[in-house]
Every structure is written in structure tokens, then in C-alpha cells.
N, C-alpha and C. Protein backbone atom coordinates (compact mmCIF):
# COMPACT_ATOMS: atom_id res chain seq x y z
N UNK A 1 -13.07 -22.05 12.50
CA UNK A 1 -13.56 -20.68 12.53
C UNK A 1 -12.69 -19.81 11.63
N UNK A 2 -13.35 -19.06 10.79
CA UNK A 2 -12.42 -18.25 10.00
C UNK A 2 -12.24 -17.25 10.59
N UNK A 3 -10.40 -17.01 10.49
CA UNK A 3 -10.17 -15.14 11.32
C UNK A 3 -9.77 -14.66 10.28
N UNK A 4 -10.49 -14.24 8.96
CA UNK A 4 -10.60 -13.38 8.46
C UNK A 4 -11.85 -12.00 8.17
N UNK A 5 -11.18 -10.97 7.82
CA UNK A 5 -12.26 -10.12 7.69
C UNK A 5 -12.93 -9.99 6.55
N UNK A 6 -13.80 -10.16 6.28
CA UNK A 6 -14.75 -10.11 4.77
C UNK A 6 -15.10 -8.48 4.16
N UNK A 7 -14.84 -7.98 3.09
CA UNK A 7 -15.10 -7.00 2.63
C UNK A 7 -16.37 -7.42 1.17
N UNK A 8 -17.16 -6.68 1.30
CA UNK A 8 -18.14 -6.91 0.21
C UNK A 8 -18.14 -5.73 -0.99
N UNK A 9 -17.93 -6.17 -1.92
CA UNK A 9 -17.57 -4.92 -2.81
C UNK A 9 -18.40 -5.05 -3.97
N UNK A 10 -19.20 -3.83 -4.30
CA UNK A 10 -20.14 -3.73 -5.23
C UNK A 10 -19.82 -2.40 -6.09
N UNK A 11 -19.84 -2.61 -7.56
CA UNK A 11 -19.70 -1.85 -8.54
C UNK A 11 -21.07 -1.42 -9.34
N UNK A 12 -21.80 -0.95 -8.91
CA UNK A 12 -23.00 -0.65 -10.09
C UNK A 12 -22.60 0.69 -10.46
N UNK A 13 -22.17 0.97 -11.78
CA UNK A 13 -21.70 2.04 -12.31
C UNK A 13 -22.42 3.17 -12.22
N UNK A 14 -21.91 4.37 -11.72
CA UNK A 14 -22.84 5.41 -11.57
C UNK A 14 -24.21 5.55 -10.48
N UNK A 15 -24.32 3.91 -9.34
CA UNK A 15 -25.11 3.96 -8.91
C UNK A 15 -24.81 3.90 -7.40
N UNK A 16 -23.95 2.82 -7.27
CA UNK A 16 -23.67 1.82 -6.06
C UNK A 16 -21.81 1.69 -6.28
N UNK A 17 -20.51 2.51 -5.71
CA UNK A 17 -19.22 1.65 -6.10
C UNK A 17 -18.78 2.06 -4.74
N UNK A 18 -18.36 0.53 -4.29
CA UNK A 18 -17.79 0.00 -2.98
C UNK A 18 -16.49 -0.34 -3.42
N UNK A 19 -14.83 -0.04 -3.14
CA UNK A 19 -14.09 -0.11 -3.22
C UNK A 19 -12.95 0.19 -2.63
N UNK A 20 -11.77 -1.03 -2.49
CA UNK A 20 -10.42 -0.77 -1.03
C UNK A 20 -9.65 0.00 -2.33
N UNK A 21 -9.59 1.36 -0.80
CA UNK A 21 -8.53 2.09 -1.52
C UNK A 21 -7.12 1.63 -1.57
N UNK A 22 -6.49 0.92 -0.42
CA UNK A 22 -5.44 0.30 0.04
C UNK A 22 -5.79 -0.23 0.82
N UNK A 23 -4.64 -1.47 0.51
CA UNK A 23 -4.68 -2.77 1.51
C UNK A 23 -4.47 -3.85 0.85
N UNK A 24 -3.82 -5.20 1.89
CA UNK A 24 -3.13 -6.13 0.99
C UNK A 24 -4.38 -7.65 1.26
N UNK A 25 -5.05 -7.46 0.58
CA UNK A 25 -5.80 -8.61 0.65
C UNK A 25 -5.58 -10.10 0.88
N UNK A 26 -5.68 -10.79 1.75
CA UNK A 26 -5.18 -12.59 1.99
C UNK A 26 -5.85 -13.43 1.05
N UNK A 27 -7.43 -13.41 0.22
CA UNK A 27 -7.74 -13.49 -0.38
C UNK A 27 -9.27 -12.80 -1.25
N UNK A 28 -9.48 -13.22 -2.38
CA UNK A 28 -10.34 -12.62 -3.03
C UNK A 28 -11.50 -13.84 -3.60
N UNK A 29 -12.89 -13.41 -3.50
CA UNK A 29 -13.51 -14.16 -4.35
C UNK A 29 -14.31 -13.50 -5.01
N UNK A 30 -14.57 -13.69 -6.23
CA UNK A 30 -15.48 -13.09 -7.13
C UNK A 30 -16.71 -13.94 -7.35
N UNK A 31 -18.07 -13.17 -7.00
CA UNK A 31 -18.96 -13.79 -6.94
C UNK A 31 -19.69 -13.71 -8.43
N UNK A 32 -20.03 -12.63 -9.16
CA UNK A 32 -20.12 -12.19 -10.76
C UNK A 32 -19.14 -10.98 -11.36
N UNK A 33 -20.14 -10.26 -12.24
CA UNK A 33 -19.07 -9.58 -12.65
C UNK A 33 -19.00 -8.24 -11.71
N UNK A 34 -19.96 -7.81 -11.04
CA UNK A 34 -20.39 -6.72 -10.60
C UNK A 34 -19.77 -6.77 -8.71
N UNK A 35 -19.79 -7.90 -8.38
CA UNK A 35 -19.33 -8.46 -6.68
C UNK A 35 -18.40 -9.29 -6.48
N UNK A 36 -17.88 -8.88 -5.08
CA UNK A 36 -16.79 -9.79 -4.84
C UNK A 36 -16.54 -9.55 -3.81
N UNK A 37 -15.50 -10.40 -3.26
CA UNK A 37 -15.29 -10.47 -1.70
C UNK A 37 -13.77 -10.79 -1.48
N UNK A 38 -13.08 -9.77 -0.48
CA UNK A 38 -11.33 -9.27 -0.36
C UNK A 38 -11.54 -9.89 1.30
N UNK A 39 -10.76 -10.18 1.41
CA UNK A 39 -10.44 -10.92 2.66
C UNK A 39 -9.10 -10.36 3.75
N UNK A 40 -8.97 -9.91 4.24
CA UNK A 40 -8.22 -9.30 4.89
C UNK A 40 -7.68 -10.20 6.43
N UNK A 41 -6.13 -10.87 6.50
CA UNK A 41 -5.97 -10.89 7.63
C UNK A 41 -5.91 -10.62 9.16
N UNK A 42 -5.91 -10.90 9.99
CA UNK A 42 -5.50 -9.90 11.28
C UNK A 42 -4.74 -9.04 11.32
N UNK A 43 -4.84 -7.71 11.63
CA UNK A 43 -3.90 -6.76 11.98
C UNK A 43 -3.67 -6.00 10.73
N UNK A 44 -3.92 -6.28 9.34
CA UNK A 44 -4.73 -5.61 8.33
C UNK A 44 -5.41 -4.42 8.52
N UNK A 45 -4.70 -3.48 7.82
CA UNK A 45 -5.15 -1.94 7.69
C UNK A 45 -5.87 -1.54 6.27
N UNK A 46 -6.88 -0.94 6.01
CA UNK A 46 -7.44 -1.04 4.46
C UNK A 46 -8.17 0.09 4.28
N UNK A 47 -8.46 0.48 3.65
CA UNK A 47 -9.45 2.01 3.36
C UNK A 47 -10.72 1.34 2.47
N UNK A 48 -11.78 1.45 3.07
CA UNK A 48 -13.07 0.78 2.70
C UNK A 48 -14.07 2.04 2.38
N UNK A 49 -14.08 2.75 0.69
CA UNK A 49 -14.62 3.49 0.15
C UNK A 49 -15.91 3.50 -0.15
N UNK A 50 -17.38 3.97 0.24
CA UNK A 50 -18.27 3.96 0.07
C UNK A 50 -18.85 4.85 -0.96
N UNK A 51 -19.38 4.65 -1.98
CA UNK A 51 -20.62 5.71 -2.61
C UNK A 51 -21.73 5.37 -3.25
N UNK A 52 -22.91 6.31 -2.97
CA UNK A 52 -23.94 5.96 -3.96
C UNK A 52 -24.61 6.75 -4.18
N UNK A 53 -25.44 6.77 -5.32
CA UNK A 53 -26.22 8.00 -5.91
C UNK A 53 -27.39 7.74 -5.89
N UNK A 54 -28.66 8.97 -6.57
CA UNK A 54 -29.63 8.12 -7.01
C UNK A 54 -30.18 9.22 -8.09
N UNK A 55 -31.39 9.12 -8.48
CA UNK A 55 -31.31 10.09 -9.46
C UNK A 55 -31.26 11.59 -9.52
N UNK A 56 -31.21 11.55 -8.25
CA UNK A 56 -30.99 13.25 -7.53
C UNK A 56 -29.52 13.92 -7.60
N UNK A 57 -28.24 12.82 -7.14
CA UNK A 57 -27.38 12.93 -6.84
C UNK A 57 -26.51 11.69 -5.45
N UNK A 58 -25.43 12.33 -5.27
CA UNK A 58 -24.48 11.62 -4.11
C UNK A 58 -25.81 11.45 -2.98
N UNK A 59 -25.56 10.24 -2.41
CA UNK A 59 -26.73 10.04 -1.15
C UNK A 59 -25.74 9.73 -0.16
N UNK A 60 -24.75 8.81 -0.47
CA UNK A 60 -23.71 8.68 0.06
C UNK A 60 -22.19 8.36 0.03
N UNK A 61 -21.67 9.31 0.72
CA UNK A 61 -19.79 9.29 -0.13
C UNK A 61 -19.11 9.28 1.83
N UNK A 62 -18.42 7.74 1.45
CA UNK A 62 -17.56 7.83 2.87
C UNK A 62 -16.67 6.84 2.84
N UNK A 63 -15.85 6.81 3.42
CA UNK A 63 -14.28 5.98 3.92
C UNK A 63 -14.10 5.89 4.76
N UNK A 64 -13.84 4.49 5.29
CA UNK A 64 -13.59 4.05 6.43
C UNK A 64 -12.00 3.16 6.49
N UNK A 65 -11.19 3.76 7.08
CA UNK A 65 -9.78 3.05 7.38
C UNK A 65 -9.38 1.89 8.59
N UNK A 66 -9.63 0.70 8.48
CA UNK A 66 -9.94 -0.27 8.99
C UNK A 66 -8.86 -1.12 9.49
N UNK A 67 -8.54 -1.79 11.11
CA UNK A 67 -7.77 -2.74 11.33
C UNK A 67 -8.71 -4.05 11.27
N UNK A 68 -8.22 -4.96 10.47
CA UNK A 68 -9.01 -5.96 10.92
C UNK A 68 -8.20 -6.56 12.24
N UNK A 69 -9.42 -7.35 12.79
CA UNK A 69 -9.67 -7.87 14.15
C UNK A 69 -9.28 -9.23 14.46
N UNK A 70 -8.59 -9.64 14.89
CA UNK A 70 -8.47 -11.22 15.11
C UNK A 70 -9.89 -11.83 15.78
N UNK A 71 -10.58 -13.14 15.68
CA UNK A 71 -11.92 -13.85 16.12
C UNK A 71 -11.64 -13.37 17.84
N UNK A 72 -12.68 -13.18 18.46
CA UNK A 72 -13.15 -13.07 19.68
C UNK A 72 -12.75 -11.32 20.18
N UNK A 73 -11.91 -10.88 19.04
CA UNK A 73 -11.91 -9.46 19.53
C UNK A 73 -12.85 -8.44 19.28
N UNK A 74 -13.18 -7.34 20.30
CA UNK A 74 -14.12 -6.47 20.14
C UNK A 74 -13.82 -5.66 18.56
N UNK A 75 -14.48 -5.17 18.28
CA UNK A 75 -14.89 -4.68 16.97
C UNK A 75 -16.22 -3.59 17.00
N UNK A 76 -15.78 -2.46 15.66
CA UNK A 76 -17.24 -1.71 15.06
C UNK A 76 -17.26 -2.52 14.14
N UNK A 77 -18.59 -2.79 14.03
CA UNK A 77 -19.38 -2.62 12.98
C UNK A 77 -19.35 -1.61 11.67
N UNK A 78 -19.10 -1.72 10.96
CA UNK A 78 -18.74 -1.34 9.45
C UNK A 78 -20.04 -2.03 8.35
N UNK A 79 -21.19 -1.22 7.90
CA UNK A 79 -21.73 -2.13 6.71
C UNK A 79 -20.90 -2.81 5.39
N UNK A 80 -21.32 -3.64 5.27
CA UNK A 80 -19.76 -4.63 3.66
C UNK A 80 -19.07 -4.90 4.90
N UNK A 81 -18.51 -4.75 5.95
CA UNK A 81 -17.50 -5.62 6.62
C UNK A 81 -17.73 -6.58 7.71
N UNK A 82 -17.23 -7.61 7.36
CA UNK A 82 -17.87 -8.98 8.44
C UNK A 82 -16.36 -9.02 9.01
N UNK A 83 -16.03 -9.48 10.26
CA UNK A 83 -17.42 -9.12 10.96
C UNK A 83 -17.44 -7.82 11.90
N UNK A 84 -16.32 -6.85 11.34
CA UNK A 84 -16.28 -5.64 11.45
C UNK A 84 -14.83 -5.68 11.59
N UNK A 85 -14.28 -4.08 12.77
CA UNK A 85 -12.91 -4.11 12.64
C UNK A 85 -12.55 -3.18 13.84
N UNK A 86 -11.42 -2.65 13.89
CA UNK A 86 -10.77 -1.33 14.45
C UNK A 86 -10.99 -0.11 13.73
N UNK A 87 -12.33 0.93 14.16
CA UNK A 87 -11.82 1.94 13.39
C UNK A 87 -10.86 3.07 13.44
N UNK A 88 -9.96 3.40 12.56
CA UNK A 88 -8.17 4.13 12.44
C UNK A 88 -9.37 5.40 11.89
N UNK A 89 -9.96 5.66 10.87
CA UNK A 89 -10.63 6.91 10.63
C UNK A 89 -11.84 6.62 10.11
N UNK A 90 -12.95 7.35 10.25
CA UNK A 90 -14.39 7.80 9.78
C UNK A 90 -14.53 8.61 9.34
N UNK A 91 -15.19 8.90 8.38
CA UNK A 91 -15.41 10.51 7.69
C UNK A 91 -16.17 9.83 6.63
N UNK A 92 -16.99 11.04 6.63
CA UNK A 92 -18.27 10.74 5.61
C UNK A 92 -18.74 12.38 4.90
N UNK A 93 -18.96 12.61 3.72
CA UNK A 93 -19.04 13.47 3.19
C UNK A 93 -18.16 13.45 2.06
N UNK A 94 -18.39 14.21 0.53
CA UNK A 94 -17.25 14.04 -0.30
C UNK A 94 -16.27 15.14 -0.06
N UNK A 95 -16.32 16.09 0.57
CA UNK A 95 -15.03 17.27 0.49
C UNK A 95 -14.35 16.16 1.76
N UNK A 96 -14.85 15.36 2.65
CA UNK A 96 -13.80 14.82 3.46
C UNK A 96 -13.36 13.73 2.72
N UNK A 97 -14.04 12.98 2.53
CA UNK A 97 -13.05 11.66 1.82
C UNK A 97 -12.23 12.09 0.93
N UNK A 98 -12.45 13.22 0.08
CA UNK A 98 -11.52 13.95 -1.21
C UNK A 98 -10.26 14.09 -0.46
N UNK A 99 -10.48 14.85 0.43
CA UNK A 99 -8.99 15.26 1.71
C UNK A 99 -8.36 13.77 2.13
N UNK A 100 -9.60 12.96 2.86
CA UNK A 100 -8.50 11.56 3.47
C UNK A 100 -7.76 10.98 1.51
N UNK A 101 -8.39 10.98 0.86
CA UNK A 101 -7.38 10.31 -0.27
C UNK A 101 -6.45 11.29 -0.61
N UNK A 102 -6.27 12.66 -0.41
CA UNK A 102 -5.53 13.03 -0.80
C UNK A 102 -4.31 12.85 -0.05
N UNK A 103 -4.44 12.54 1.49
CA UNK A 103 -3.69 12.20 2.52
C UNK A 103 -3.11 10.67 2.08
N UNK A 104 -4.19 9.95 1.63
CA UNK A 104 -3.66 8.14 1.33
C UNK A 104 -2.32 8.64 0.12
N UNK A 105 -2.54 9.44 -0.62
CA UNK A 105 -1.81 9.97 -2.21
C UNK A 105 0.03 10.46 -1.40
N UNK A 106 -0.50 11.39 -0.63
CA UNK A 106 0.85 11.71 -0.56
C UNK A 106 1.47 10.82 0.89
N UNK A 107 1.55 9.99 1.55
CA UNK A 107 1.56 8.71 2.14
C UNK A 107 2.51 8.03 0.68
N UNK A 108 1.48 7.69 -0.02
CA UNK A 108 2.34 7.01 -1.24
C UNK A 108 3.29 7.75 -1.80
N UNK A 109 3.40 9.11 -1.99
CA UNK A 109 4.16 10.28 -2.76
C UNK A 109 5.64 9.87 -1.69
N UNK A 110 5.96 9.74 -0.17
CA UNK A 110 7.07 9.39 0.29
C UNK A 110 7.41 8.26 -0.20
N UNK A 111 6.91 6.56 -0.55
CA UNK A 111 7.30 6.03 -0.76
C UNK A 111 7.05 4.66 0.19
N UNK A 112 6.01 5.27 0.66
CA UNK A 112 4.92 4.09 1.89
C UNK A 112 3.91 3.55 1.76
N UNK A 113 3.66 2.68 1.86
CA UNK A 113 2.49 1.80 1.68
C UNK A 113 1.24 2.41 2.63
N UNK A 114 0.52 3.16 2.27
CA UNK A 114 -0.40 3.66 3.32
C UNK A 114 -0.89 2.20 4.35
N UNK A 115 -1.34 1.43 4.04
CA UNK A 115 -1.41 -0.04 4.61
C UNK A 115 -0.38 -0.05 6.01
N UNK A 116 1.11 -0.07 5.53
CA UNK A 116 2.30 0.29 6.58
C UNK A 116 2.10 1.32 7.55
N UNK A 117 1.40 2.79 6.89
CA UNK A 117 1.38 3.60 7.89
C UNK A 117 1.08 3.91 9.22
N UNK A 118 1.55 4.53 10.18
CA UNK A 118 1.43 4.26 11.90
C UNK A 118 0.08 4.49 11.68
N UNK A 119 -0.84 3.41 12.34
CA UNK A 119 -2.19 3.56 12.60
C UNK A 119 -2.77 4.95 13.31
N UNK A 120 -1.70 5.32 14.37
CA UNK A 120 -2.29 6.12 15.10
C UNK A 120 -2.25 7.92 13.75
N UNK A 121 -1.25 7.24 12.77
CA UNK A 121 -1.87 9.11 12.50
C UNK A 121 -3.19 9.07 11.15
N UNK A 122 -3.42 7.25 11.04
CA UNK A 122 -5.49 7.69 10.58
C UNK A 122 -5.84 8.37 11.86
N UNK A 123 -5.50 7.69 13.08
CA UNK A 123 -6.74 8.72 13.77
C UNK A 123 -6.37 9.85 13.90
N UNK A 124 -5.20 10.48 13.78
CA UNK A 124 -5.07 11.83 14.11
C UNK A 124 -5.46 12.44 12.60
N UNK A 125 -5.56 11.80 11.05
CA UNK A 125 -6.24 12.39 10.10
C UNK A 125 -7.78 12.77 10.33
N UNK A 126 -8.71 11.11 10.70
CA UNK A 126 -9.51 11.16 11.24
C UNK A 126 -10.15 12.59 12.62
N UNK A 127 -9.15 12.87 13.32
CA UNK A 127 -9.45 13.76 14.25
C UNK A 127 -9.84 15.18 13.65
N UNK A 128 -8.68 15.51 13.24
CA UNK A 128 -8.42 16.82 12.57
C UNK A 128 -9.64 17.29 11.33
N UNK A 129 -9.82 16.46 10.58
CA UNK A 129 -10.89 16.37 9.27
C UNK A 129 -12.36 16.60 10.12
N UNK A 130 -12.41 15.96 11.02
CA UNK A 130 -13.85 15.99 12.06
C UNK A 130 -14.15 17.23 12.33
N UNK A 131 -12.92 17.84 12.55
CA UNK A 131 -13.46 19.15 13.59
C UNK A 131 -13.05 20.58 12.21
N UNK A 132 -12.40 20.09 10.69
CA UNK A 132 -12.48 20.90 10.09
C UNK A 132 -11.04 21.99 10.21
N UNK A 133 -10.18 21.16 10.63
CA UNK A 133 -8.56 21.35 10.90
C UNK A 133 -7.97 20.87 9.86
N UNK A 134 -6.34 21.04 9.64
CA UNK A 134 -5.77 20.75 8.97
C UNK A 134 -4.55 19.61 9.31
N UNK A 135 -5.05 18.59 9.28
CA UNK A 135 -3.63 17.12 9.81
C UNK A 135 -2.36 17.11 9.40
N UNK A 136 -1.57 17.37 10.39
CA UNK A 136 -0.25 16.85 9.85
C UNK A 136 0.84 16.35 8.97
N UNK A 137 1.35 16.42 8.28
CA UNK A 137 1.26 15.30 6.55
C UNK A 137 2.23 14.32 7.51
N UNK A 138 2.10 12.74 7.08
CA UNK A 138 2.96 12.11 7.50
C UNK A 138 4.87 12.16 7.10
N UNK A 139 5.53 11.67 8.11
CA UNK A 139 6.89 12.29 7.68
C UNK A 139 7.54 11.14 7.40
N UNK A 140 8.68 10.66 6.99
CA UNK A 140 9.70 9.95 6.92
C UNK A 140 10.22 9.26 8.46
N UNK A 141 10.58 10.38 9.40
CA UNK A 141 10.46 10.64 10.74
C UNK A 141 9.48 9.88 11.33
N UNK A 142 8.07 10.31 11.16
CA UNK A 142 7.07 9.41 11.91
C UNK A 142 6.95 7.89 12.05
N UNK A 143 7.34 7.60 10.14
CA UNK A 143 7.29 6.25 10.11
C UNK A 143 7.98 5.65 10.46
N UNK A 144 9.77 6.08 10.64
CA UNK A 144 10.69 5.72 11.16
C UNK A 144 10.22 5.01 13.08
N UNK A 145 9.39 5.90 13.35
CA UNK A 145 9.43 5.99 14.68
C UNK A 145 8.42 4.88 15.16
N UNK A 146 7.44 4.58 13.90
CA UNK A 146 6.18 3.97 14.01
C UNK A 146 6.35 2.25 13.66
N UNK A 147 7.88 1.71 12.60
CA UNK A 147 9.08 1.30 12.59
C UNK A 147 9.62 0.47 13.47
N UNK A 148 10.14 1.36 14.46
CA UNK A 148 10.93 0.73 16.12
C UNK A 148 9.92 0.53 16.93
N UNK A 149 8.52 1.37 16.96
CA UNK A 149 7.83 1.10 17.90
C UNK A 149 7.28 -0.40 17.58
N UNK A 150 7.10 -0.69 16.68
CA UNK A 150 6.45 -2.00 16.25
C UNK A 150 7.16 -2.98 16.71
N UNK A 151 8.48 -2.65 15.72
CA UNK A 151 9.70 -3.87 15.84
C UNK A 151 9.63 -3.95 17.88
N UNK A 152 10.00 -3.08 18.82
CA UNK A 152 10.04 -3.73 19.95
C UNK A 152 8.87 -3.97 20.48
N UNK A 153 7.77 -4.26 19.79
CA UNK A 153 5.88 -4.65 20.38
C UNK A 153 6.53 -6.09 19.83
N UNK A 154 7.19 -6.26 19.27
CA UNK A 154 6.85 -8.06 18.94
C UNK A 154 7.53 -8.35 19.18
């Protein structure tokens, strides 16, 4: 049984682009030039970017920040993700996903692997963006804390 998580990623330029904002992939397969498939271990955190247009405009712009799931554990459903995951944040719309990457940006601006970052403050990005608030920026401090909490979980 495979316990990996499958990501499906599609590039049609200007039409259809599915793409991980972050995250450390276990493996990759490329199916042509346009698809491919990122594989994500257990316990794997990833930002799974949605958009598509049509000749009108954006139909759909969203990001989803994802734990993958070890086999037999509960899971959402995510479309492109087999066989789903933990969701850390949801947001759909482009002024929100603009905000969650700008949050993934400065995450990296300290010197952190957004991937590394304490799961719990996607959801508190996730929270705050929902209701049209302003989230927290992550600290040095937090991660420190997010760090020890880990190290004594294992």
C-alpha cells in the first residue's frame, strides 16, 4: 500500500496552473510536458495553489496548506490530492491567496522553511484571512517554541 500523498499538477498557460508553493517532495513523476505528479510523505506540510481562467477571466484562484496523512488516517478531500490530507489553511479568492503568499514570503524573509512552520499558525493565518482580520506575522519566538514542542512529541 502506498503512504504517500499524490499531488496532480497541471500547467496550461494562461488557462489551468496547479502548483506547490512549498514543500519537500519524496518523489516526482512527470507524466508530459504540461503534468506531473509530487509525492509527499507523512506528516508533510505543502501549499497546493489553484487557478483557472476562461475567456471571461479568474473562475478560480485558491490555496490550500496541506498535512499529508499517513494510510488509514482520516483526511479532507482536496481536488489534485490523493488521497487527501490535514487541512492547516483554506482560502479561496485572489486578494486572499495574494495575503496567504505574502505570509509564505515573509516566513521565508526570517529564514524558515514555511514547510517547518508550526502548523497551528496556517490555521491561525487561515482563521484570521476568513473573517477579514489581520494574522499575526510568525516570530523567531514562535518557531522556537513550535521547535521544543515537537522535539518532546517524539
Amino acid at each position: 500500500m502506498d503512504n504517500l500523498t499524490h499531488v496532480e499538477l497541471l500547467w496550461l498557460e494562461k488557462r489551468i496552473e496547479n502548483w506547490i508553493r512549498f514543500g519537500h517532495a519524496a518523489q516526482e513523476q512527470i507524466l508530459d510536458r504540461k503534468r506531473r505528479i509530487l509525492s509527499f510523505a507523512p506528516g508533510s506540510i505543502f501549499a497546493f495553489v489553484r487557478w483557472t481562467s476562461n475567456d471571461f477571466g479568474t473562475v478560480v484562484s485558491r490555496i490550500d496548506i496541506v498535512r499529508a496523512v499517513p494510510p488509514g488516517q482520516r483526511c479532507t478531500t482536496v481536488p489534485f490530492v490523493r488521497p487527501g490530507g490535514e487541512i492547516l489553511l483554506r482560502l479561496a479568492g485572489w486578494p486572499k491567496v495574494e495575503r496567504v503568499l505574502q505570509f509564505v514570503d515573509a516566513v521565508e524573509a526570517l529564514g524558515f522553511d514555511p514547510a517547518d512552520a508550526a502548523p497551528d499558525y496556517w490555521h491561525h493565518v487561515h482563521n484570521r484571512l476568513s473573517v477579514n482580520e489581520v494574522p499575526r506575522a510568525y516570530t523567531r519566538t514562535r518557531h522556537q517554541a513550535w521547535l521544543q514542542r515537537r522535539r518532546i512529541a517524539t
